[in-house]
C-alpha atoms as a PDB file:
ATOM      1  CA  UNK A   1     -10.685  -2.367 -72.391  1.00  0.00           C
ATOM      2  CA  UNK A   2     -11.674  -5.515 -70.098  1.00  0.00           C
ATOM      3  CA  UNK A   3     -13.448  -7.946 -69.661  1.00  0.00           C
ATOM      4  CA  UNK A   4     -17.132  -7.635 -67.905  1.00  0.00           C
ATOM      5  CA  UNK A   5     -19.366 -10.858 -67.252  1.00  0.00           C
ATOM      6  CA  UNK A   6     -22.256  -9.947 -65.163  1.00  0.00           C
ATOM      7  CA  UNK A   7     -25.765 -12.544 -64.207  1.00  0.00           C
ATOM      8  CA  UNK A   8     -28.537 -11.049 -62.759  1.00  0.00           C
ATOM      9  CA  UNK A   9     -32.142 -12.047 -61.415  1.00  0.00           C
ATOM     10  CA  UNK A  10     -34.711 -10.727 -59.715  1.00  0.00           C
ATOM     11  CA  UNK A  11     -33.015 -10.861 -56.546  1.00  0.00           C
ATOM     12  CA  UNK A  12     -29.407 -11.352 -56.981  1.00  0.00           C
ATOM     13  CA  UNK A  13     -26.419  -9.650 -59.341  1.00  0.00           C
ATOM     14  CA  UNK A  14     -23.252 -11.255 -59.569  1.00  0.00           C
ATOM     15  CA  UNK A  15     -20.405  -8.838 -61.831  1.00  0.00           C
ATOM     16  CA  UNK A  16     -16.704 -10.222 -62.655  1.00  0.00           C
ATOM     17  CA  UNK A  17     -14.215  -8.431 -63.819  1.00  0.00           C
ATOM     18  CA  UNK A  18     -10.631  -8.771 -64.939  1.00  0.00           C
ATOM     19  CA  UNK A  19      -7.917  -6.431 -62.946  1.00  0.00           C
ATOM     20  CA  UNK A  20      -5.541  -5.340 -66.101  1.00  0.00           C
ATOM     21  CA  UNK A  21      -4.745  -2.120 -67.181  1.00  0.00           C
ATOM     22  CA  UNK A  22      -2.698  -1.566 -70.641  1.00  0.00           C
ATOM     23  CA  UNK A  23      -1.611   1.233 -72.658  1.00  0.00           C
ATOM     24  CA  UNK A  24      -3.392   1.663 -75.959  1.00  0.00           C
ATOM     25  CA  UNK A  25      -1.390  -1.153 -77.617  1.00  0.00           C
ATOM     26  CA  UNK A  26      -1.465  -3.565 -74.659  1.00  0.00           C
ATOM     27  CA  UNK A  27       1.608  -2.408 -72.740  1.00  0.00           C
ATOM     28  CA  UNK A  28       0.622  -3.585 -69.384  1.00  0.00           C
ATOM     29  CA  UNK A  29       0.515   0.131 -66.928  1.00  0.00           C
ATOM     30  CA  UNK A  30      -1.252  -1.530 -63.874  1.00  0.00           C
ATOM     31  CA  UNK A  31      -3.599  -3.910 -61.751  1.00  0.00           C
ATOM     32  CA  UNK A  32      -6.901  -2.152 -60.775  1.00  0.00           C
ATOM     33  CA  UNK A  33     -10.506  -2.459 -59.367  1.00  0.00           C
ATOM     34  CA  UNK A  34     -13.401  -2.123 -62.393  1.00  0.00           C
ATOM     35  CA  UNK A  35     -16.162  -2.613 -60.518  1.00  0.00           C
ATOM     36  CA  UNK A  36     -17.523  -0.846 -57.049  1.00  0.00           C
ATOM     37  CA  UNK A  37     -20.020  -1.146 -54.021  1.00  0.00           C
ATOM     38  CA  UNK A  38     -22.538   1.671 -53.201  1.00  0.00           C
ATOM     39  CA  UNK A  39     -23.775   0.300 -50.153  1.00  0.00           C
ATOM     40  CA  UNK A  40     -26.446   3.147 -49.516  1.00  0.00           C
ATOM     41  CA  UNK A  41     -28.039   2.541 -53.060  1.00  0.00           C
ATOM     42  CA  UNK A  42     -27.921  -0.917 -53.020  1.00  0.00           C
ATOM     43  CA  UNK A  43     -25.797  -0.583 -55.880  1.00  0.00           C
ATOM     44  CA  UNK A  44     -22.660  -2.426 -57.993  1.00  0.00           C
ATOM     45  CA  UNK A  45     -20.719   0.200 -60.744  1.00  0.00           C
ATOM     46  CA  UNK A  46     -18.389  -1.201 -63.189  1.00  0.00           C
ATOM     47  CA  UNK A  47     -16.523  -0.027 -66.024  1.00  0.00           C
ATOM     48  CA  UNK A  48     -14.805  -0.685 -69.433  1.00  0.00           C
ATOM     49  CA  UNK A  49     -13.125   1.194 -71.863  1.00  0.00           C
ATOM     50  CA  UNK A  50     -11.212   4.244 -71.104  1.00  0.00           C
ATOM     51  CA  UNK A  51      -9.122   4.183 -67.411  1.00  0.00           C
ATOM     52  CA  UNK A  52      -9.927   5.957 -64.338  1.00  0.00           C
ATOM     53  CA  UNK A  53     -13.439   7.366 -65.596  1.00  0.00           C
ATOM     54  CA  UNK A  54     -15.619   5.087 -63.269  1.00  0.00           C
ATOM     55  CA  UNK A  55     -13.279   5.781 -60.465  1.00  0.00           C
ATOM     56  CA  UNK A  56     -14.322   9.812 -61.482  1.00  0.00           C
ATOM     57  CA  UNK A  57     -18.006   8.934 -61.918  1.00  0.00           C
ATOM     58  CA  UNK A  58     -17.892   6.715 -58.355  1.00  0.00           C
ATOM     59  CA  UNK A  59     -16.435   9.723 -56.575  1.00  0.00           C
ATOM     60  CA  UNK A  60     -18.705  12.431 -58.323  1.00  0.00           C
ATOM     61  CA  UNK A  61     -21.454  10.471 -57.897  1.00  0.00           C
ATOM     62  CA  UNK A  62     -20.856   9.503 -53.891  1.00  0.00           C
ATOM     63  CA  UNK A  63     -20.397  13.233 -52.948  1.00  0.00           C
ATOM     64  CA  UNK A  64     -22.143  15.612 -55.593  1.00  0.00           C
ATOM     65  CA  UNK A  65     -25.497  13.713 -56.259  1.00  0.00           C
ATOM     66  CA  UNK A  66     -28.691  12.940 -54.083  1.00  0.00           C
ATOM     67  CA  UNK A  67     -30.661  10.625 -54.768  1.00  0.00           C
ATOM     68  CA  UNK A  68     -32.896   7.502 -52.982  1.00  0.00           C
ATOM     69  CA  UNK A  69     -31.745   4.412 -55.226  1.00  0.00           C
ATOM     70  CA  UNK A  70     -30.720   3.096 -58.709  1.00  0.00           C
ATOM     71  CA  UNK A  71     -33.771   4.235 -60.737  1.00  0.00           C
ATOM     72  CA  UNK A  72     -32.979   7.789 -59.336  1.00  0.00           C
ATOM     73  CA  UNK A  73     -30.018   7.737 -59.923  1.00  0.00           C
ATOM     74  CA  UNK A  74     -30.432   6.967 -63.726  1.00  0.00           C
ATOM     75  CA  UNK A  75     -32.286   9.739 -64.086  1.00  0.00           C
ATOM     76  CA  UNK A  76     -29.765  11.734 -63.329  1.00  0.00           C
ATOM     77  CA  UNK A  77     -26.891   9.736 -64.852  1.00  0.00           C
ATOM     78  CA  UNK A  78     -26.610  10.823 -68.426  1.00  0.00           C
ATOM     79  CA  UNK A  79     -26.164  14.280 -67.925  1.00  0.00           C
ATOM     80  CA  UNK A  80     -23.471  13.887 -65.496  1.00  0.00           C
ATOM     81  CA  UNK A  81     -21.464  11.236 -67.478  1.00  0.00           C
ATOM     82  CA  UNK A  82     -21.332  13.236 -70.017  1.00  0.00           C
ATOM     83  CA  UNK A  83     -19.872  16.455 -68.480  1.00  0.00           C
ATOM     84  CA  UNK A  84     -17.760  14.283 -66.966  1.00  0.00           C
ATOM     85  CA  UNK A  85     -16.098  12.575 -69.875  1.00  0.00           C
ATOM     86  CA  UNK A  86     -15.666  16.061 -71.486  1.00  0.00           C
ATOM     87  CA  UNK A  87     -13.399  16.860 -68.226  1.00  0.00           C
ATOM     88  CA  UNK A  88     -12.034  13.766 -68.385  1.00  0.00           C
ATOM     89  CA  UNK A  89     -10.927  13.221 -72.312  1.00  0.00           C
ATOM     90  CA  UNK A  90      -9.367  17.151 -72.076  1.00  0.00           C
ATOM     91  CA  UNK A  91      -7.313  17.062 -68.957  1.00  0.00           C
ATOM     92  CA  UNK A  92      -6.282  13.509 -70.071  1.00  0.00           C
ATOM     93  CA  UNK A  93      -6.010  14.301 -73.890  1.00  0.00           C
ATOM     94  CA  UNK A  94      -7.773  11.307 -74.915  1.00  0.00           C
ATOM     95  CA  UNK A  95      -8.047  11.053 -78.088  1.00  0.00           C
ATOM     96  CA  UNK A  96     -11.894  10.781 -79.751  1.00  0.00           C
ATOM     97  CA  UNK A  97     -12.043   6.773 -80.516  1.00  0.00           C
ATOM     98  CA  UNK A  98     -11.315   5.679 -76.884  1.00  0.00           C
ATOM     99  CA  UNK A  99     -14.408   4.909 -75.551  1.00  0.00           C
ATOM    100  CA  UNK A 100     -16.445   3.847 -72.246  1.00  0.00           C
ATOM    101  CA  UNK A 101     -19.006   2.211 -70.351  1.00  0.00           C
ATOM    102  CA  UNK A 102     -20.574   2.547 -67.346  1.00  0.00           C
ATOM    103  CA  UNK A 103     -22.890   0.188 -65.692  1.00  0.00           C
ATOM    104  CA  UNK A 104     -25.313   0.313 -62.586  1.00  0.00           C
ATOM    105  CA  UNK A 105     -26.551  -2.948 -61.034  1.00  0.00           C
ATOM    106  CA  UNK A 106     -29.140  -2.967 -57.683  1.00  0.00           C
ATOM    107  CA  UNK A 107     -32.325  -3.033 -56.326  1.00  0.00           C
ATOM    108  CA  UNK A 108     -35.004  -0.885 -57.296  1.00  0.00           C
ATOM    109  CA  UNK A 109     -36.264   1.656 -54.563  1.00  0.00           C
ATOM    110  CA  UNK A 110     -39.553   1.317 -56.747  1.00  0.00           C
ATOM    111  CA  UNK A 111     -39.810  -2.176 -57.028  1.00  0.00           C
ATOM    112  CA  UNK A 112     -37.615  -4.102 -54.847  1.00  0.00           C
ATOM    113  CA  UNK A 113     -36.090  -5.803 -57.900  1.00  0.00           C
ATOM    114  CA  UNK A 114     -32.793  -6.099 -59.132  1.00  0.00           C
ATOM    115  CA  UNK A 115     -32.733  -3.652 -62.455  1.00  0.00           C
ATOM    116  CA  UNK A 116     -29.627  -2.608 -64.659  1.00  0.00           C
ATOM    117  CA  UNK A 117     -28.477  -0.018 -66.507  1.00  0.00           C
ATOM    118  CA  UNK A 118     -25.607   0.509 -69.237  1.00  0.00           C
ATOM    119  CA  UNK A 119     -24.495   4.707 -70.061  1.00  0.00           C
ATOM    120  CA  UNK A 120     -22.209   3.907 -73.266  1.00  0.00           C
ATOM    121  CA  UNK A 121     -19.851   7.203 -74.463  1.00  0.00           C
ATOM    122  CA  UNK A 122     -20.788   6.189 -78.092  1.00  0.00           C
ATOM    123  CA  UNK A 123     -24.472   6.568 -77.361  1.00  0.00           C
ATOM    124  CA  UNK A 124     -23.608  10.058 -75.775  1.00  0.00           C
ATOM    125  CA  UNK A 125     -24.407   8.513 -72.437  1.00  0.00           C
ATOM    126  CA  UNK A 126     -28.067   7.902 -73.207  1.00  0.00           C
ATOM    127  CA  UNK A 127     -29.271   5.180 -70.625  1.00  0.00           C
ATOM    128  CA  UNK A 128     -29.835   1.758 -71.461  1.00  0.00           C
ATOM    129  CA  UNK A 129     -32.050  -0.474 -69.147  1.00  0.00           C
ATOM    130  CA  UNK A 130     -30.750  -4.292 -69.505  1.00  0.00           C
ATOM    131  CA  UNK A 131     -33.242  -6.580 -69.955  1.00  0.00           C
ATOM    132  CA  UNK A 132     -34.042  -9.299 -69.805  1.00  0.00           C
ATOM    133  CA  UNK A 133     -32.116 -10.870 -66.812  1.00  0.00           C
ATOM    134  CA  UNK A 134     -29.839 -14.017 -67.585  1.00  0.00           C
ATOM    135  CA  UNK A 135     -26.011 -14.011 -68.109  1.00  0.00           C
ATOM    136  CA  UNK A 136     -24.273 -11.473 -70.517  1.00  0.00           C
ATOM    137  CA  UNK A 137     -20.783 -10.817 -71.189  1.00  0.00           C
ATOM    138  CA  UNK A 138     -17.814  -8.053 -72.935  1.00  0.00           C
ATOM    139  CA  UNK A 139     -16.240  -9.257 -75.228  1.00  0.00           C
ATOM    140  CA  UNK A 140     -18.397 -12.045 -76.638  1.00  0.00           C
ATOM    141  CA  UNK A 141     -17.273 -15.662 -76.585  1.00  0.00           C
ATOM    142  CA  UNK A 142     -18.717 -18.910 -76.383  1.00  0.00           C
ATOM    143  CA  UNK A 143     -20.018 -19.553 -73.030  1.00  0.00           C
ATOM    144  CA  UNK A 144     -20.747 -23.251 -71.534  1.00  0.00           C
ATOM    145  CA  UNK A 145     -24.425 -24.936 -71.811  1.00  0.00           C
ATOM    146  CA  UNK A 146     -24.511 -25.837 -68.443  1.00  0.00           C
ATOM    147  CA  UNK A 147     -22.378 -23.210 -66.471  1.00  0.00           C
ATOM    148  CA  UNK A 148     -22.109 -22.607 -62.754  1.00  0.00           C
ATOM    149  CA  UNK A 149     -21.550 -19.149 -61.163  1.00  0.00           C
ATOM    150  CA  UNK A 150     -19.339 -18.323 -59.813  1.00  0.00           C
ATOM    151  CA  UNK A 151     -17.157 -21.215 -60.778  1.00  0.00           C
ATOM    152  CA  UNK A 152     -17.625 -20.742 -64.457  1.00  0.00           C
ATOM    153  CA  UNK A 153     -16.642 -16.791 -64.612  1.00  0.00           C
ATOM    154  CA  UNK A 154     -12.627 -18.773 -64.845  1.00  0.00           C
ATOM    155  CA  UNK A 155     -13.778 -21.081 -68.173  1.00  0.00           C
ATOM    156  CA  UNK A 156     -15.867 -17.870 -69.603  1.00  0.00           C
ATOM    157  CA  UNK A 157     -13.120 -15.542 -69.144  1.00  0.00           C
ATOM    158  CA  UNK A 158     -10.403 -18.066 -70.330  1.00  0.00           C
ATOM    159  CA  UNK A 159     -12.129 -18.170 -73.644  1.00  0.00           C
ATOM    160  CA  UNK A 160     -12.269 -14.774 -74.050  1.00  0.00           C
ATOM    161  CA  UNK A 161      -8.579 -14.475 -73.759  1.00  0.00           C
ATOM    162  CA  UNK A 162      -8.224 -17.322 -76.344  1.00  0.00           C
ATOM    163  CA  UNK A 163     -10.422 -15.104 -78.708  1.00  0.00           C
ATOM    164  CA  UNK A 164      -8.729 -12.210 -78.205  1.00  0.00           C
ATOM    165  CA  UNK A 165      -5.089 -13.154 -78.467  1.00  0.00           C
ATOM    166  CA  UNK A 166      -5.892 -14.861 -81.902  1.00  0.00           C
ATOM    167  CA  UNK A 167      -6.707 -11.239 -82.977  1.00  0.00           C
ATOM    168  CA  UNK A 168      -4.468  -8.505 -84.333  1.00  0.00           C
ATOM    169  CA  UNK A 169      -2.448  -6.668 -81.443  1.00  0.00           C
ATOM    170  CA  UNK A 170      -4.356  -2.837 -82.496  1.00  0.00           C
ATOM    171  CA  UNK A 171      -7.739  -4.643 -82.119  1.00  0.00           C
ATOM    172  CA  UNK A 172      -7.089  -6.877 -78.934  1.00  0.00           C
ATOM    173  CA  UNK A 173      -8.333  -6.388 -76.353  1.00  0.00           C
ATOM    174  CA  UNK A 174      -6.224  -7.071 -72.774  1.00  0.00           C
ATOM    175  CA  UNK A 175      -7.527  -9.267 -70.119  1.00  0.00           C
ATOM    176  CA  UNK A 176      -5.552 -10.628 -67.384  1.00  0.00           C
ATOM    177  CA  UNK A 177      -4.577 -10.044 -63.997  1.00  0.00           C
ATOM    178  CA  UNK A 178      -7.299 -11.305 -61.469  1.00  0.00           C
ATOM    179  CA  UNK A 179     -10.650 -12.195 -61.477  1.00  0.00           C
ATOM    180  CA  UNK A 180     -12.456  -9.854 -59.221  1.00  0.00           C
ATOM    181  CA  UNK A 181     -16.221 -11.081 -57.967  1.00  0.00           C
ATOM    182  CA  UNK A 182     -18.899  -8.370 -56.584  1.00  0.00           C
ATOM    183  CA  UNK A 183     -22.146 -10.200 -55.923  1.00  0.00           C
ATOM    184  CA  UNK A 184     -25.629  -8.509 -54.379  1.00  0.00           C
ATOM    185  CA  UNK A 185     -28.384 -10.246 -52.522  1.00  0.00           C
ATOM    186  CA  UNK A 186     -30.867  -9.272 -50.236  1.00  0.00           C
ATOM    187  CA  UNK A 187     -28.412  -9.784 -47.588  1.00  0.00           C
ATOM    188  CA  UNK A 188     -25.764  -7.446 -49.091  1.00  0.00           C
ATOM    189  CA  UNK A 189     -23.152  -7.310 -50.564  1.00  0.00           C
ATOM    190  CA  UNK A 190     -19.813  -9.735 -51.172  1.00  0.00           C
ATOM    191  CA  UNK A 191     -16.628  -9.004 -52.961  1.00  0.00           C
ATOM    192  CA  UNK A 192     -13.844 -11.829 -53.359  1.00  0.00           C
ATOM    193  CA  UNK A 193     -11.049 -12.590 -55.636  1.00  0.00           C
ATOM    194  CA  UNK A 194     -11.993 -15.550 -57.743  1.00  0.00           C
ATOM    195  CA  UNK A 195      -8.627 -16.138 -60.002  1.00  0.00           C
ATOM    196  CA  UNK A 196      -5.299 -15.287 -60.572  1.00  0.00           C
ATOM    197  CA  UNK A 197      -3.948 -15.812 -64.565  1.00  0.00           C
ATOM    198  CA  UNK A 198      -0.687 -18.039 -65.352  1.00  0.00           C
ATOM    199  CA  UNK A 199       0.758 -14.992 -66.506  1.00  0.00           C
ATOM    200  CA  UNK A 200      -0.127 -12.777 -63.633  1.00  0.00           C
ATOM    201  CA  UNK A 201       3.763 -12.676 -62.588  1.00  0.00           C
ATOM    202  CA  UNK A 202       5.001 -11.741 -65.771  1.00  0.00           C
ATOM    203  CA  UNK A 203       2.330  -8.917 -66.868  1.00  0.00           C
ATOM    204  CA  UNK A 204       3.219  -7.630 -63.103  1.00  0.00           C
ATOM    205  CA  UNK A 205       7.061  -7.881 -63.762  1.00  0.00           C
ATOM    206  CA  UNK A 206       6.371  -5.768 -66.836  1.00  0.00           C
ATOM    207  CA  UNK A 207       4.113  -3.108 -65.257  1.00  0.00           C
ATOM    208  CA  UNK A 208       7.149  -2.490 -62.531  1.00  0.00           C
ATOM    209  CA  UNK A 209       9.438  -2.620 -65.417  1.00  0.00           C
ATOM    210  CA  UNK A 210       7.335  -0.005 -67.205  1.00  0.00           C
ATOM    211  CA  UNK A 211       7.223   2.114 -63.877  1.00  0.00           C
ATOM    212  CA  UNK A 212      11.582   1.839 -63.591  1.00  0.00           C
ATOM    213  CA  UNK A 213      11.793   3.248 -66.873  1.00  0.00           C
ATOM    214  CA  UNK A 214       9.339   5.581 -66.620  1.00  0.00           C
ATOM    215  CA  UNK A 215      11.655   6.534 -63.153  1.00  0.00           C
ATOM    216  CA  UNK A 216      14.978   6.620 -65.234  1.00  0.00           C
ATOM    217  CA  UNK A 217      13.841   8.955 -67.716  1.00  0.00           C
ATOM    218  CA  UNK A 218      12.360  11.377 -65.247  1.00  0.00           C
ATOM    219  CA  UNK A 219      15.790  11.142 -63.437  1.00  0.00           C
ATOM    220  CA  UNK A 220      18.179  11.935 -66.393  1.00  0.00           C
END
């Protein structure tokens, strides 16, 4: 899983993400990008829950579909998610209670408006428009009265680590890494890194740990 804070308005998105990847369990497996920029849809993806599906759905998507902008798109979203998470759970063996999400952020061809959409695997994909705007975030936590974006995306996120790690390890979920920024304007698009955790060194000293084994036991 992973953390997802996202604000939105009529003219502007901003979407932050965490960069860790874990093994069911939390073993840390490796640093990578959740969210990505569709520049000729005006568009932001990002993911949570199961690995590597958005990266699938970005690709698919990019070369496979046709479409003017993100209300098209949606139309044609659903069906494709799901044929693609049926490929995906089978040549991954996944088991049945991992889960995902997929979210669109842009501006509407039809409108000229910044609009939203959430595809979740346990609604079978069915789309979701978000409304209203304002800030929302994955997992839940408290979130300051008076908070300032970007800046705040570090305090928001902190407390969601605090609120996970007091939970037990099989229903935790893992957020660390860096803090990874994709914003949208009428002026395009920006992508920066925001934050790096305290324990960035150590959850990357594990993940290259986890690779040597991985390395010995393919060796022997």
């Amino acid at each position: 899983m992973s953390s997802l804070i996202f604000y939105m308005d009529e003219t502007q998105v901003l979407v932050a993400t965490d960069t860790l990847a874990t093994h069911p369990g939390g073993r840390r497996l490796k640093f990578v990008t959740k969210a990505f920029i569709v520049p000729h849809l005006k568009v932001i993806m990002a993911g949570v829950g199961t690995g590597g599906f958005l990266a699938r759905w970005f690709v698919f998507m990019n070369e496979s579909v046709i479409v003017r902008g993100i209300d098209n798109l949606d139309y044609h979203t659903p069906r494709a998610l799901r044929m693609l998470w049926r490929q995906h759970k089978q040549e991954l063996s996944i088991p049945d209670g991992l889960t995902t999400t997929v979210y669109h952020f842009g501006f509407s061809e039809e409108t000229g408006l910044i609009h939203a959409y959430a595809y979740r695997s346990t609604g079978d994909f069915t789309s979701e428009k978000l409304e209203p705007y304002g800030l929302r975030l994955k997992p839940e936590c408290q979130v300051p009265t008076d908070y300032s974006l970007p800046q705040d995306f570090i305090t928001i996120m902190d407390e969601q680590r605090i609120v996970q790690a007091s939970k037990p390890e099989e229903e935790r979920i893992y957020i660390g890494g860096e803090i990874e920024v994709h914003y949208l304007s009428k002026s395009g698009f920006q992508a920066f890194t925001l934050h790096r955790f305290a324990d960035y060194d150590c959850d990357e000293q594990a993940i290259f740990d986890g690779c040597q084994s991985l390395d010995n036991q393919c060796s022997q």
